[in-house]
PDB file of N, CA and C in Angstrom:
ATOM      1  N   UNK A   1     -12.144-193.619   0.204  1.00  0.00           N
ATOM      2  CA  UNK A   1     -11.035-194.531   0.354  1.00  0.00           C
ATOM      3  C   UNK A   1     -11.203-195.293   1.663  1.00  0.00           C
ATOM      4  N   UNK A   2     -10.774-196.474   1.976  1.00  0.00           N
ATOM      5  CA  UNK A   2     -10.690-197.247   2.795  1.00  0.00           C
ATOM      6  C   UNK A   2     -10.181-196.632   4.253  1.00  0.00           C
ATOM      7  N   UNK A   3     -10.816-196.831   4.765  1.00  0.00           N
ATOM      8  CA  UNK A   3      -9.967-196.863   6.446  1.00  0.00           C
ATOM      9  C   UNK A   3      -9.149-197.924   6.597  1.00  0.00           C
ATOM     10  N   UNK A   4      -7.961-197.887   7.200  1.00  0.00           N
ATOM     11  CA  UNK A   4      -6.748-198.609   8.126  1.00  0.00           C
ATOM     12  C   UNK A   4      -6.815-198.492   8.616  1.00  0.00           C
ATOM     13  N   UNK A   5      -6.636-199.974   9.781  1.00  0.00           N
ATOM     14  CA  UNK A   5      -6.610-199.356  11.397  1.00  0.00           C
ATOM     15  C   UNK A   5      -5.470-200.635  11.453  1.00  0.00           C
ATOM     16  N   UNK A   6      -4.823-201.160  13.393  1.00  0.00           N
ATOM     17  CA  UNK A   6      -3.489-201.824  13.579  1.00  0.00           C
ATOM     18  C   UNK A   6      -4.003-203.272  13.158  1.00  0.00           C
ATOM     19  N   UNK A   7      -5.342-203.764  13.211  1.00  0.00           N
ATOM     20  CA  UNK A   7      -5.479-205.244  13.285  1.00  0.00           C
ATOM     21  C   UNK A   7      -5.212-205.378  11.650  1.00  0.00           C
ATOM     22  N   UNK A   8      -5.638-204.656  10.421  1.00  0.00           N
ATOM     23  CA  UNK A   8      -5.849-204.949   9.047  1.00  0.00           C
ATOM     24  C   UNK A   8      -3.996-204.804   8.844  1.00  0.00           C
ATOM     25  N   UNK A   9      -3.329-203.735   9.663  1.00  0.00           N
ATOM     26  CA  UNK A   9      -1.615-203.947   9.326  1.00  0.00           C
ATOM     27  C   UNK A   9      -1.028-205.286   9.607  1.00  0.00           C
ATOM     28  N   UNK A  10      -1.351-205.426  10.991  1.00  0.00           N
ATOM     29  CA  UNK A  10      -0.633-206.460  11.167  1.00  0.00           C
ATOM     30  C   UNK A  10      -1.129-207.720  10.464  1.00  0.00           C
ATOM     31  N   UNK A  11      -1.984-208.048  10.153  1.00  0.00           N
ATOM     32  CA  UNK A  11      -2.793-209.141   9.324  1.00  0.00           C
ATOM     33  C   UNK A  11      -1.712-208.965   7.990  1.00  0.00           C
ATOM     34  N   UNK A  12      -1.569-208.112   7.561  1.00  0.00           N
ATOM     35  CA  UNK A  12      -1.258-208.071   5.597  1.00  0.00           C
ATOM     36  C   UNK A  12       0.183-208.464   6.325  1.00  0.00           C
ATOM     37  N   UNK A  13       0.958-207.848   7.419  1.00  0.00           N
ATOM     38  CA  UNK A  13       2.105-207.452   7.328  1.00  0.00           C
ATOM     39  C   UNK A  13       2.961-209.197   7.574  1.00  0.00           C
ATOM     40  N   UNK A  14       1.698-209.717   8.852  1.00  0.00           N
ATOM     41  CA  UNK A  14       2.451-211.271   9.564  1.00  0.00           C
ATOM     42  C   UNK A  14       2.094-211.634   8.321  1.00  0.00           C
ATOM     43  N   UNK A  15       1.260-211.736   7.172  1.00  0.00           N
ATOM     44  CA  UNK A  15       1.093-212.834   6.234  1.00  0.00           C
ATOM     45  C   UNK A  15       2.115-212.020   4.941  1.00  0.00           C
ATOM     46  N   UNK A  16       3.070-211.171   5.075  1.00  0.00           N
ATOM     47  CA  UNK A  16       3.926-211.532   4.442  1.00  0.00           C
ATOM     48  C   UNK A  16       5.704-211.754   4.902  1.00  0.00           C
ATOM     49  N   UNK A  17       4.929-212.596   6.342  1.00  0.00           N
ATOM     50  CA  UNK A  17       6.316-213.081   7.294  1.00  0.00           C
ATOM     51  C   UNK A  17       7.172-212.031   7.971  1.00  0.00           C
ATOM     52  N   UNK A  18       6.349-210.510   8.179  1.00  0.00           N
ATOM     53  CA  UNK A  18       7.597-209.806   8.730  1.00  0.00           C
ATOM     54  C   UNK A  18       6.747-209.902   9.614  1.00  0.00           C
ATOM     55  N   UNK A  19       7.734-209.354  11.148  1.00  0.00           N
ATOM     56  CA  UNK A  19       7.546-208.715  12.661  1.00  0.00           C
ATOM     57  C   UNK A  19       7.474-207.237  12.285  1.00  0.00           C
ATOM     58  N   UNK A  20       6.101-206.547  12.802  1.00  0.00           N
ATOM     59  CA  UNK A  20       5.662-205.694  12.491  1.00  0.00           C
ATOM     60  C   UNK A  20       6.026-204.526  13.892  1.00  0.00           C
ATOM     61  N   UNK A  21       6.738-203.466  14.373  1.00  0.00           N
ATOM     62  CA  UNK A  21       6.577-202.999  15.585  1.00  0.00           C
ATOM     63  C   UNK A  21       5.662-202.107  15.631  1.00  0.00           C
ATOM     64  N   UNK A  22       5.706-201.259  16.806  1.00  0.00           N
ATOM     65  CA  UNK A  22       4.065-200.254  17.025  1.00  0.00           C
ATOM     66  C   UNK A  22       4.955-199.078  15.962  1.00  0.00           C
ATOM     67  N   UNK A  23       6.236-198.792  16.140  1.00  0.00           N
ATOM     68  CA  UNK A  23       6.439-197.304  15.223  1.00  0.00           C
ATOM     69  C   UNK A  23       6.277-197.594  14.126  1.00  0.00           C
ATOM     70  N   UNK A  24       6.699-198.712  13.602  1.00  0.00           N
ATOM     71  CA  UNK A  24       6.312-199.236  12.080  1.00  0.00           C
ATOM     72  C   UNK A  24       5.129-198.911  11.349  1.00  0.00           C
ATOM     73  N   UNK A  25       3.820-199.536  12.939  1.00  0.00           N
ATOM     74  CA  UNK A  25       2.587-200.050  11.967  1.00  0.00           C
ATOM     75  C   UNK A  25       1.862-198.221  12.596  1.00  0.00           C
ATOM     76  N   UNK A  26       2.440-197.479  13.830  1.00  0.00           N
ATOM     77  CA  UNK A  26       1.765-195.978  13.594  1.00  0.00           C
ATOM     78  C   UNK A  26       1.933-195.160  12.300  1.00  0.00           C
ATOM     79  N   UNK A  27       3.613-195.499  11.941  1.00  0.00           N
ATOM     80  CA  UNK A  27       4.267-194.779  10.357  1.00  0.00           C
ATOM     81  C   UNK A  27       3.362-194.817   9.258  1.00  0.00           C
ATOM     82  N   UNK A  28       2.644-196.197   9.038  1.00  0.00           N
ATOM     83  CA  UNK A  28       1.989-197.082   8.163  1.00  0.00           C
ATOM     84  C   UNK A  28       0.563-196.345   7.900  1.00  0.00           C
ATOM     85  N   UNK A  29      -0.007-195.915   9.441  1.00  0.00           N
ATOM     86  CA  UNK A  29      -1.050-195.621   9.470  1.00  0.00           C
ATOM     87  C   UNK A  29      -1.007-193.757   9.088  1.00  0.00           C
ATOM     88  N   UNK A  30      -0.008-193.389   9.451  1.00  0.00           N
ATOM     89  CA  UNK A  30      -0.060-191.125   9.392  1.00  0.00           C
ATOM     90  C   UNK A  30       0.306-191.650   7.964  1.00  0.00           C
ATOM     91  N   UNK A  31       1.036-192.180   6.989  1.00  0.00           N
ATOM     92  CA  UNK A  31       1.049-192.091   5.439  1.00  0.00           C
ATOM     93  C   UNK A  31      -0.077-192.512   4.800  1.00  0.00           C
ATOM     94  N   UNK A  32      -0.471-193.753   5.307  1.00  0.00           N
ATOM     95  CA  UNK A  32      -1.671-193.719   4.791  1.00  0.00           C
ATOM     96  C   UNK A  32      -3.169-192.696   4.940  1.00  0.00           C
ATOM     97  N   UNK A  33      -2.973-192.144   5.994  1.00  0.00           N
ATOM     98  CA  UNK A  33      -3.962-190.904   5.722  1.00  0.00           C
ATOM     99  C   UNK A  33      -3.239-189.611   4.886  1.00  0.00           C
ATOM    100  N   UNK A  34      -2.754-189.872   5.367  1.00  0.00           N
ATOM    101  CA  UNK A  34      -1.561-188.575   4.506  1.00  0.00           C
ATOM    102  C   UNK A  34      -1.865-188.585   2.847  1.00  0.00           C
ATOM    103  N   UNK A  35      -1.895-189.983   2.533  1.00  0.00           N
ATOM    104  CA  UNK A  35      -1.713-190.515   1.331  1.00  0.00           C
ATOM    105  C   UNK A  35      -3.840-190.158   0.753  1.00  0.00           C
ATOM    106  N   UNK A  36      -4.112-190.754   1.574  1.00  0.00           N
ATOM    107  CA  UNK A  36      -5.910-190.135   1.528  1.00  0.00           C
ATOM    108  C   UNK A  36      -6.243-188.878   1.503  1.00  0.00           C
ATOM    109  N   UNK A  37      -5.466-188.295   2.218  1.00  0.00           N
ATOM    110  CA  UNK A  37      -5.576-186.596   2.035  1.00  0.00           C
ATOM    111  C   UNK A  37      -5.583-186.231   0.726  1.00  0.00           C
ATOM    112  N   UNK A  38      -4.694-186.514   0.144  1.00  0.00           N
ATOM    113  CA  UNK A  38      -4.134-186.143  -0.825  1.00  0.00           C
ATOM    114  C   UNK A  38      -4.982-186.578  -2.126  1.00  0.00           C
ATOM    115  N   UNK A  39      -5.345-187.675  -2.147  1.00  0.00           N
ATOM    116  CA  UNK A  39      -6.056-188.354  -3.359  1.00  0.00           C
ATOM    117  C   UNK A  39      -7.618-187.541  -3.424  1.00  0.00           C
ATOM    118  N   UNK A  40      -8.351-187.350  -2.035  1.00  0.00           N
ATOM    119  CA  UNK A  40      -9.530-186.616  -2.173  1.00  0.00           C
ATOM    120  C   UNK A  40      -9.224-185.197  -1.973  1.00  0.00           C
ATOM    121  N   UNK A  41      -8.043-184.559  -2.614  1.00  0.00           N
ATOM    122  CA  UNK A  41      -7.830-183.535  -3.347  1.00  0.00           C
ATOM    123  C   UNK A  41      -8.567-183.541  -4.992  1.00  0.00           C
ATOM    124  N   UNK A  42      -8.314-184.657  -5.320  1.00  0.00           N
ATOM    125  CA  UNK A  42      -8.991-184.958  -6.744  1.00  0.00           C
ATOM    126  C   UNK A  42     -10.435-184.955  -7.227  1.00  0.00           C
ATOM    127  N   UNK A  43     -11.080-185.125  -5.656  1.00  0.00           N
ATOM    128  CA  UNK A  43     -12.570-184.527  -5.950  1.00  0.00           C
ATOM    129  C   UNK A  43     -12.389-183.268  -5.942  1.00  0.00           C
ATOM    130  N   UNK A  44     -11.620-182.223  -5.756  1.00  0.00           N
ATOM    131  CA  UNK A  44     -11.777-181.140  -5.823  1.00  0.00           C
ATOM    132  C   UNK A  44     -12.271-180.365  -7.407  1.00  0.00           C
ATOM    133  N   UNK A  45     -11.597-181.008  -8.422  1.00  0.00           N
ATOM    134  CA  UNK A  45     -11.355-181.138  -9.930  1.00  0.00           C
ATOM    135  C   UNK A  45     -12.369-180.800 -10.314  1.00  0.00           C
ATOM    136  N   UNK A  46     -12.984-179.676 -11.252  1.00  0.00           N
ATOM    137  CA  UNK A  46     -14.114-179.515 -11.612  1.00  0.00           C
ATOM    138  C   UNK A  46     -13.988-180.141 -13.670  1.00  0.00           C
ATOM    139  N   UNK A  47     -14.413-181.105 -13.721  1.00  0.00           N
ATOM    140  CA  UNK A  47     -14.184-181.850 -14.985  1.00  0.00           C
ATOM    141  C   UNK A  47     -15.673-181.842 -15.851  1.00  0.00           C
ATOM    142  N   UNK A  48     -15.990-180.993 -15.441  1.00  0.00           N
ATOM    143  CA  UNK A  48     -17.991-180.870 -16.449  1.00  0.00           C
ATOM    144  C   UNK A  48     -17.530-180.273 -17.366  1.00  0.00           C
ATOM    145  N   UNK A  49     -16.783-179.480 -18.637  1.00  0.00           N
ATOM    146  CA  UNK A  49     -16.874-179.482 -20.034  1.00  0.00           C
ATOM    147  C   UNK A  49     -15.362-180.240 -20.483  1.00  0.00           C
ATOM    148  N   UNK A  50     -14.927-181.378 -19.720  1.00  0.00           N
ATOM    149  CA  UNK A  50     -13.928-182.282 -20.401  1.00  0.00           C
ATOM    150  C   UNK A  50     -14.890-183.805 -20.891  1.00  0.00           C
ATOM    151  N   UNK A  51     -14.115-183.669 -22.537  1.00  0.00           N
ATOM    152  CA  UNK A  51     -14.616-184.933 -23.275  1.00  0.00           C
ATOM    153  C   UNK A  51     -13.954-185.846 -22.654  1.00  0.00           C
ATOM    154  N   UNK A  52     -14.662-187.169 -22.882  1.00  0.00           N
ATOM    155  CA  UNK A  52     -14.307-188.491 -21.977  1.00  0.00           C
ATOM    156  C   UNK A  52     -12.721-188.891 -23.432  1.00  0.00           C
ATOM    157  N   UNK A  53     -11.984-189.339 -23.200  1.00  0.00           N
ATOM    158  CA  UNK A  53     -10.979-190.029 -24.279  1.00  0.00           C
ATOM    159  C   UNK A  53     -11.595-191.781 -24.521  1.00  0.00           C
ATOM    160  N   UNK A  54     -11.392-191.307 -25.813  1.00  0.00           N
ATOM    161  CA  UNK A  54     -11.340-192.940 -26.370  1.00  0.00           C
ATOM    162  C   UNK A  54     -10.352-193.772 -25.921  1.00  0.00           C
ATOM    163  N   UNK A  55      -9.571-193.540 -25.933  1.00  0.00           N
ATOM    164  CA  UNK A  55      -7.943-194.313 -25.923  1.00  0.00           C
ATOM    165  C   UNK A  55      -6.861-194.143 -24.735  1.00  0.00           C
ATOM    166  N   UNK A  56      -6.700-194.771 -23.872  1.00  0.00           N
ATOM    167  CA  UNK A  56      -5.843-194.088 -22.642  1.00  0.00           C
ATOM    168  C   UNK A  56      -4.561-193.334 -23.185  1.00  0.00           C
ATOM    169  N   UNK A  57      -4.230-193.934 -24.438  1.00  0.00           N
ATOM    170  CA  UNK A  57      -2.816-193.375 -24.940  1.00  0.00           C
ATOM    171  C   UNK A  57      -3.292-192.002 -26.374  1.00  0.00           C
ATOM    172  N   UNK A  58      -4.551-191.355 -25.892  1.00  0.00           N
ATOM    173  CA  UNK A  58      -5.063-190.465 -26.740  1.00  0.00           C
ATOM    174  C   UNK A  58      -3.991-189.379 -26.978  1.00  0.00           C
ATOM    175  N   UNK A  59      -3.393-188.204 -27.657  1.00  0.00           N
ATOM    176  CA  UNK A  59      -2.545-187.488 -27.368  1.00  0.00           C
ATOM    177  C   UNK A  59      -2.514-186.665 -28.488  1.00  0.00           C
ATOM    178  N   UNK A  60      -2.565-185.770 -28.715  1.00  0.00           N
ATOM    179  CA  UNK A  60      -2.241-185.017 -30.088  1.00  0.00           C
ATOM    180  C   UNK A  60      -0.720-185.137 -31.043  1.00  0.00           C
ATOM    181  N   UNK A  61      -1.110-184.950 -31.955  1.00  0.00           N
ATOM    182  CA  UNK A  61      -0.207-185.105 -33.126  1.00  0.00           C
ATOM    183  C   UNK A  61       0.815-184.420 -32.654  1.00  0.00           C
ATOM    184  N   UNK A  62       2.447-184.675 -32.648  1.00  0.00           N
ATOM    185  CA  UNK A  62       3.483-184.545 -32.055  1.00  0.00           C
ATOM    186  C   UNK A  62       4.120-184.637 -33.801  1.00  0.00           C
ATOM    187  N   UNK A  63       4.784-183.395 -34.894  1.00  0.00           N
ATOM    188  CA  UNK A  63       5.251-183.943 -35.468  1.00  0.00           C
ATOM    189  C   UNK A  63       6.738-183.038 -35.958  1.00  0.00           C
ATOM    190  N   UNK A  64       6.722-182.228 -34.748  1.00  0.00           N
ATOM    191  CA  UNK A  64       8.598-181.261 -34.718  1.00  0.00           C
ATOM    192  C   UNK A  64       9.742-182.177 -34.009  1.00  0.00           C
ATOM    193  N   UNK A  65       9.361-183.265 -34.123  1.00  0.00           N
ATOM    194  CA  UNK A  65      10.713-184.381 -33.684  1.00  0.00           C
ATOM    195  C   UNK A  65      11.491-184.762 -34.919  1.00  0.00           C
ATOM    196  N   UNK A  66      12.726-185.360 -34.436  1.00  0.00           N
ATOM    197  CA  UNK A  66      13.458-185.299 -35.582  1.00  0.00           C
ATOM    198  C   UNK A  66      13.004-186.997 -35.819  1.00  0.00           C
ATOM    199  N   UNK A  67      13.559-187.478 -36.946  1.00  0.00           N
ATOM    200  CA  UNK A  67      13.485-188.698 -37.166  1.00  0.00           C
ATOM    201  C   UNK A  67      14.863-189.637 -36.626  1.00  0.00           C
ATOM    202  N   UNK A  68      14.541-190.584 -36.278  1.00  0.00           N
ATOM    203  CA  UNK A  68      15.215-191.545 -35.338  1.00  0.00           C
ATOM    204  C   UNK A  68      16.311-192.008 -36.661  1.00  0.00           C
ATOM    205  N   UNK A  69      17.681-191.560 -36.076  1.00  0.00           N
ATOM    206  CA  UNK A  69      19.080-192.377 -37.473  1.00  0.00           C
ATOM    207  C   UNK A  69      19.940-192.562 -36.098  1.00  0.00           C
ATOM    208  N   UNK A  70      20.274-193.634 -36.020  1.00  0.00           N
ATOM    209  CA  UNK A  70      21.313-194.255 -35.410  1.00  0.00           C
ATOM    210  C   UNK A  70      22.384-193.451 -35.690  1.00  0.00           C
ATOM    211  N   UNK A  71      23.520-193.130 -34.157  1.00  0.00           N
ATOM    212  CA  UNK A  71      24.695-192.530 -34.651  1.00  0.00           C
ATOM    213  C   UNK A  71      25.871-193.773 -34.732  1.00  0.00           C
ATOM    214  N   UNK A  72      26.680-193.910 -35.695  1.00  0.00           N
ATOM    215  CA  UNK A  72      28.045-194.527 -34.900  1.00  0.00           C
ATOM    216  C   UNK A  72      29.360-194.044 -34.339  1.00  0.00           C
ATOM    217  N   UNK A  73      29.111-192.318 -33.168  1.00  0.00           N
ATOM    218  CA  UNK A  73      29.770-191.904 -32.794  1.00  0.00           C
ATOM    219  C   UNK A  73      30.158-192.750 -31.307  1.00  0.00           C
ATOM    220  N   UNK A  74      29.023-193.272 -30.884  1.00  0.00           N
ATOM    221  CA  UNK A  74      29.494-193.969 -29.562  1.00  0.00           C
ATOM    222  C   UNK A  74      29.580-195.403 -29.364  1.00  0.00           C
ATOM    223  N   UNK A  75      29.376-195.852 -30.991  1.00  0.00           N
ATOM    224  CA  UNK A  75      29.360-197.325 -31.410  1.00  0.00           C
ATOM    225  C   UNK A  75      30.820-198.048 -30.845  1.00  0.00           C
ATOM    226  N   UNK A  76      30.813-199.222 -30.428  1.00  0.00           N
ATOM    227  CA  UNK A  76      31.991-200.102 -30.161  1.00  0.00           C
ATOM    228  C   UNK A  76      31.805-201.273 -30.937  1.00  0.00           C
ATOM    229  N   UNK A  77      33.001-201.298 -31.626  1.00  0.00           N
ATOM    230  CA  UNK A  77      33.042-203.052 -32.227  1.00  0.00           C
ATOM    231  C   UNK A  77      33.299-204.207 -31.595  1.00  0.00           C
ATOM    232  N   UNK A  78      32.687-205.051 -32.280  1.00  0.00           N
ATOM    233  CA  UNK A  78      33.116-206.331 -31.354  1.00  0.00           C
ATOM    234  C   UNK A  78      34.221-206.344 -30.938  1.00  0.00           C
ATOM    235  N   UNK A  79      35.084-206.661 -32.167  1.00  0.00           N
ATOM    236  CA  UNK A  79      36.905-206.834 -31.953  1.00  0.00           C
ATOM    237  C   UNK A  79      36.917-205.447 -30.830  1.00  0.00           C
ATOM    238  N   UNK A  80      36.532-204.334 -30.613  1.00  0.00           N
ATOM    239  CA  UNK A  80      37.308-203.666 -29.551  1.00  0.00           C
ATOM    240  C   UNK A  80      36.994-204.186 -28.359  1.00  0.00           C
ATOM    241  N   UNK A  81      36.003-204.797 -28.142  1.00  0.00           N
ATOM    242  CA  UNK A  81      35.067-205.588 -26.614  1.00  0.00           C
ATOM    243  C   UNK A  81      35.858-206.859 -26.530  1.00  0.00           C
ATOM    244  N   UNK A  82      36.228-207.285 -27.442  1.00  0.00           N
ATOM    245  CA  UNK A  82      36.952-208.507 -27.388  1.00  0.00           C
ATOM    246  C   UNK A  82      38.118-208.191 -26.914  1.00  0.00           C
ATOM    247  N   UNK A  83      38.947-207.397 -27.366  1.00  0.00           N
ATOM    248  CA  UNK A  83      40.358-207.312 -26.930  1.00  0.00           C
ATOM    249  C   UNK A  83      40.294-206.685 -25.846  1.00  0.00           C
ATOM    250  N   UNK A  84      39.026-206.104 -24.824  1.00  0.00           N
ATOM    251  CA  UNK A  84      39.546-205.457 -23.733  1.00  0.00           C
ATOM    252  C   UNK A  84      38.872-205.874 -22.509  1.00  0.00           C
ATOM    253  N   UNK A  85      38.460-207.596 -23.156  1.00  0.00           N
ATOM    254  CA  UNK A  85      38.060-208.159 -22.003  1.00  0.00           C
ATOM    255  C   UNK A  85      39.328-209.362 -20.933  1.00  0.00           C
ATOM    256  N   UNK A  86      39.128-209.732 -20.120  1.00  0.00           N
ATOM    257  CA  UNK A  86      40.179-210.764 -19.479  1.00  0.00           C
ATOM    258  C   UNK A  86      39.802-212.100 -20.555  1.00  0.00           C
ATOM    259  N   UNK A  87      38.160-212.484 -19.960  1.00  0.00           N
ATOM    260  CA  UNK A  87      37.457-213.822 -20.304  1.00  0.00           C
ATOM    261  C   UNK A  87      36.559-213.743 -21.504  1.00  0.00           C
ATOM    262  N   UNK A  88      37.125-214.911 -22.479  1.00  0.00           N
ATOM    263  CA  UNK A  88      36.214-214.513 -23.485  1.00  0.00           C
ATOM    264  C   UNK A  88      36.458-216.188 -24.015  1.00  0.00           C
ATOM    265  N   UNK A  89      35.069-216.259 -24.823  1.00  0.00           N
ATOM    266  CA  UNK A  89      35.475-217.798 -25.919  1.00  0.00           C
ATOM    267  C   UNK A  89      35.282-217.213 -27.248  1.00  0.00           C
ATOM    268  N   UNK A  90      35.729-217.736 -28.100  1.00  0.00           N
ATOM    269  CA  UNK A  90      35.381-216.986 -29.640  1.00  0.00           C
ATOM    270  C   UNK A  90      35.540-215.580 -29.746  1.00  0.00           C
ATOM    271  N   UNK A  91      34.322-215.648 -29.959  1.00  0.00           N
ATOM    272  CA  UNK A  91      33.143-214.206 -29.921  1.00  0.00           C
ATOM    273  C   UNK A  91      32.476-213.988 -29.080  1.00  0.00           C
ATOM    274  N   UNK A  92      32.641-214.504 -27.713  1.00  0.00           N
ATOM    275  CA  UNK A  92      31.473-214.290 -26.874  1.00  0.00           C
ATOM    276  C   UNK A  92      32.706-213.758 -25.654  1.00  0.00           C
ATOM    277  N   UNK A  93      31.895-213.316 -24.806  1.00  0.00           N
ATOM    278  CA  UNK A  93      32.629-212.568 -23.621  1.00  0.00           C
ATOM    279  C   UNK A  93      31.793-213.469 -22.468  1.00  0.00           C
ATOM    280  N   UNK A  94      32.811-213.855 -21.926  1.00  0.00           N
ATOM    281  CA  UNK A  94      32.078-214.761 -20.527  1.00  0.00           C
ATOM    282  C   UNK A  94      32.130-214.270 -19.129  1.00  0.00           C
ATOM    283  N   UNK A  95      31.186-213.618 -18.692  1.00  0.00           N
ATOM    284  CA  UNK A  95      30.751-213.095 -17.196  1.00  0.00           C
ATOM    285  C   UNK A  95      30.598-214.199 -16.419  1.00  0.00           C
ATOM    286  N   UNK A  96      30.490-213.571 -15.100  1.00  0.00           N
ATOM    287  CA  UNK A  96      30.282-213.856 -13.887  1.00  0.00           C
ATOM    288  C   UNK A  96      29.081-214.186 -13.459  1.00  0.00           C
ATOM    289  N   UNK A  97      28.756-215.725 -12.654  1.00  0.00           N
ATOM    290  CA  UNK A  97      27.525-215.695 -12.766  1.00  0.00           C
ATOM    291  C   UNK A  97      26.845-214.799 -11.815  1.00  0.00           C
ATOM    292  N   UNK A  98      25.291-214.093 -12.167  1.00  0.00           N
ATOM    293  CA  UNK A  98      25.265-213.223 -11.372  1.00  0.00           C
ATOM    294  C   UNK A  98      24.132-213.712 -10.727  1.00  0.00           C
ATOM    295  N   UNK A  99      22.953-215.096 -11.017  1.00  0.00           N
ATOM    296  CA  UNK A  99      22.010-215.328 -10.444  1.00  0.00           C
ATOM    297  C   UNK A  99      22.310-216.700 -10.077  1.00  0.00           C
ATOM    298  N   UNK A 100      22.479-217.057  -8.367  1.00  0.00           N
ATOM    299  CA  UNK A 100      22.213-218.449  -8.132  1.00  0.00           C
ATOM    300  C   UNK A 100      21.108-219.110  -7.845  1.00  0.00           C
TER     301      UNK A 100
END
């Protein structure tokens, strides 16, 4: 894995417009080894009689699930959404805008 050191922080950090301080960019640097520690744990893995997978989403047959039926125990009708709103036109319920 890559080495980090303060010049490669502050480089990524001013080019995405923040003020970077020294506790910030030391924090930056003990997780990121921290974070390296941890990953070359994974060479540890002894993987010599695992088959390679065809398919990232490979998985064995899963078939004690129940089959998917919609309930209408927690169903709401329109007319009840309608009558228990303030703002509404028709059929439609009119919110607040939430993105300017």
């Amino acid at each position: 894995m890559k080495q980090i050191n303060n010049e490669k922080i502050k480089r990524i950090v001013e080019s995405l417009m923040f003020e970077p301080n020294d506790q910030v960019i030391n924090n930056i640097i003990k997780n990121w080894n921290d974070l390296s520690k941890s990953i070359e744990l994974f060479n540890n893995f002894n993987l010599e009689n695992l088959e390679p997978m065809t398919h990232i989403d490979q998985s064995y047959q899963i078939d004690f699930l129940r089959e998917d039926i919609p309930s209408q125990i927690n169903s709401i009708t329109k007319e009840t959404i309608l009558t228990n709103t303030k703002n509404k036109d028709d059929d439609y319920v009119i919110l607040a805008k939430v993105v300017q």
